[in-house]
C-alpha atoms as a PDB file:
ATOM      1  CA  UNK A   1       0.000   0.000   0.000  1.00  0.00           C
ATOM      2  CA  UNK A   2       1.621   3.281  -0.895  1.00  0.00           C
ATOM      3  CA  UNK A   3       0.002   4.937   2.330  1.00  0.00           C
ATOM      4  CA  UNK A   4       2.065   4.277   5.763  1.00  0.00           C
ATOM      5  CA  UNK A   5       0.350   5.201   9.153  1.00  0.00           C
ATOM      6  CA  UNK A   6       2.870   7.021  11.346  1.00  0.00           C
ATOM      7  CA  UNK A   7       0.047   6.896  14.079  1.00  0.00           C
ATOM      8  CA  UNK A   8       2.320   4.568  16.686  1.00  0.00           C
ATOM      9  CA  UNK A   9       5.105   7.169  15.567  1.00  0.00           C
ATOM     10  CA  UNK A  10       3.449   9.943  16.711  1.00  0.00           C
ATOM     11  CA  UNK A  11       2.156   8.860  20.001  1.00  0.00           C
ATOM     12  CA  UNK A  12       5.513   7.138  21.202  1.00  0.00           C
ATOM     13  CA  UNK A  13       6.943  11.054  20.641  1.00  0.00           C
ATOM     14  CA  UNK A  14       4.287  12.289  22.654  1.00  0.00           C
ATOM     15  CA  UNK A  15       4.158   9.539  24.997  1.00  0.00           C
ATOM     16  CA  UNK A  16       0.446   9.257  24.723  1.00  0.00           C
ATOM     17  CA  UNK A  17      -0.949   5.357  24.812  1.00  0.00           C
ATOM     18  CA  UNK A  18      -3.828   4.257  22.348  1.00  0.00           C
ATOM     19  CA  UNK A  19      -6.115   4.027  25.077  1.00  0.00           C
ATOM     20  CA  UNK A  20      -5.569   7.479  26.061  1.00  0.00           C
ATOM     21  CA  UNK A  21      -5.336   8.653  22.933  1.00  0.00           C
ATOM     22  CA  UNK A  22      -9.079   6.176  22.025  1.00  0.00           C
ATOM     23  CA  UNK A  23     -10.582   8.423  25.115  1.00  0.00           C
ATOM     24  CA  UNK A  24      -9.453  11.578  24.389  1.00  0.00           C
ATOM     25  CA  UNK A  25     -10.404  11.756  20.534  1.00  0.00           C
ATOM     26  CA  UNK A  26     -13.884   9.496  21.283  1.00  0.00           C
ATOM     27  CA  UNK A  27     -12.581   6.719  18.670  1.00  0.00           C
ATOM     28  CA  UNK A  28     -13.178   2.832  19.748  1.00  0.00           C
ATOM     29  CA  UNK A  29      -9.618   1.502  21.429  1.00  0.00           C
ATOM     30  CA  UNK A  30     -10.246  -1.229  19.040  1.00  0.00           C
ATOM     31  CA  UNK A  31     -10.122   1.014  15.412  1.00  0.00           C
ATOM     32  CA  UNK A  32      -7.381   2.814  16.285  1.00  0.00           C
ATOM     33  CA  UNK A  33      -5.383  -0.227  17.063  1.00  0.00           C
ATOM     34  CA  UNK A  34      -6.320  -1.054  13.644  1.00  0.00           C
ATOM     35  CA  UNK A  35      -5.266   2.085  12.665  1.00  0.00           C
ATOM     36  CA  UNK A  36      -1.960   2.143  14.276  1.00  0.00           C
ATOM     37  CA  UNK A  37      -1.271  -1.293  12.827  1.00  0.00           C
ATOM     38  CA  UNK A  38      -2.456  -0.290   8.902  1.00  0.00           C
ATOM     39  CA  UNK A  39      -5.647  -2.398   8.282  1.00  0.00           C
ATOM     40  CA  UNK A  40      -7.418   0.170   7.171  1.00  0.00           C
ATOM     41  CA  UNK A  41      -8.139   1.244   3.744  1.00  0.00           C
ATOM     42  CA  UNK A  42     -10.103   5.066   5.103  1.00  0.00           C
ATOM     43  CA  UNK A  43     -10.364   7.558   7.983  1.00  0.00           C
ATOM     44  CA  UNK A  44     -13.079  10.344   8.540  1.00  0.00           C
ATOM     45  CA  UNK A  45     -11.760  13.672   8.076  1.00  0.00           C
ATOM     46  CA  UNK A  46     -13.230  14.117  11.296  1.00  0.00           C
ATOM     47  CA  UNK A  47     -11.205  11.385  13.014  1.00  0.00           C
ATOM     48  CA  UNK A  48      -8.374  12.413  11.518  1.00  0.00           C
ATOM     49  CA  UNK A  49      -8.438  16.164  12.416  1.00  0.00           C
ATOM     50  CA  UNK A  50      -9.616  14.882  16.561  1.00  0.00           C
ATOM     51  CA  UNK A  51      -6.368  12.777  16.075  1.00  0.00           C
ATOM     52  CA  UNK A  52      -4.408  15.987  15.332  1.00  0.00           C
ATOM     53  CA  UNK A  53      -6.112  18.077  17.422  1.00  0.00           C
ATOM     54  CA  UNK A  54      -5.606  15.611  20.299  1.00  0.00           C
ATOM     55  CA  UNK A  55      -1.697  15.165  19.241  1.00  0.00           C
ATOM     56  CA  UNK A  56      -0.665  18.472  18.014  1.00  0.00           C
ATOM     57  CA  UNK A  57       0.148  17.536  14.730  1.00  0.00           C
ATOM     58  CA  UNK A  58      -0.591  17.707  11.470  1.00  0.00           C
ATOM     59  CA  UNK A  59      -2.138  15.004   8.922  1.00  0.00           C
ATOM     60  CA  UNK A  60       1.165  14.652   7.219  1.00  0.00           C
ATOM     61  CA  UNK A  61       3.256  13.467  10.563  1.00  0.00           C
ATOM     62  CA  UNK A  62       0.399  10.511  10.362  1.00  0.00           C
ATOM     63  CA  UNK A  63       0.016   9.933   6.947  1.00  0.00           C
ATOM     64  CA  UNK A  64       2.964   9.104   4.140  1.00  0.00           C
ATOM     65  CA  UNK A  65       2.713   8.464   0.424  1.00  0.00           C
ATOM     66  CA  UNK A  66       5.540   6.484  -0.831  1.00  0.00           C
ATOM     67  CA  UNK A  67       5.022   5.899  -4.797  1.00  0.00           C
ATOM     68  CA  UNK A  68       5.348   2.129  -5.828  1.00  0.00           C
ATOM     69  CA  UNK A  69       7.839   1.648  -8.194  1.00  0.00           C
ATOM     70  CA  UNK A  70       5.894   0.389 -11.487  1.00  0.00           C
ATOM     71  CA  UNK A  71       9.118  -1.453 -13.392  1.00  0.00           C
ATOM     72  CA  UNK A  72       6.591  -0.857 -16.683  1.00  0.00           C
ATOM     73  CA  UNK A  73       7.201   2.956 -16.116  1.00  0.00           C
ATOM     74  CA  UNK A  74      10.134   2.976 -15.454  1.00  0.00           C
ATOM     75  CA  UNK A  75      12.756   1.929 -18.775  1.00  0.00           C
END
């Protein structure tokens, strides 16, 4: 997936745990261990900007796009 979830990232800098971080943005412990761990394919807006809110951050410390090299594109 060319989308990596820096979630785990960001809460070991602010040494926040998911269950603190599940109560304080109102998100089931449960999907944002998903989260954390990449098996999901979407997040609200909304969840993502309590996340931020809740963390200080922006969407971009969270969220990475790495392109997949395509060996067809590339001679």
């Amino acid at each position: 997936m060319p989308i990596i979830l820096r979630l785990d990232r960001v809460m070991a800098d602010r040494k926040m745990s998911l269950t603190e971080l599940s109560e304080r943005v109102g998100v089931a412990n449960v999907n944002l261990s998903k989260l954390k761990n990449g098996r999901v394919s979407a997040i609200r807006f909304s969840t993502l900007e309590a996340i931020c809110d809740v963390l200080d951050c922006q969407p971009g410390d969270i969220l990475e796009f790495r392109r997949e090299d395509n060996p067809a594109q590339n001679p």
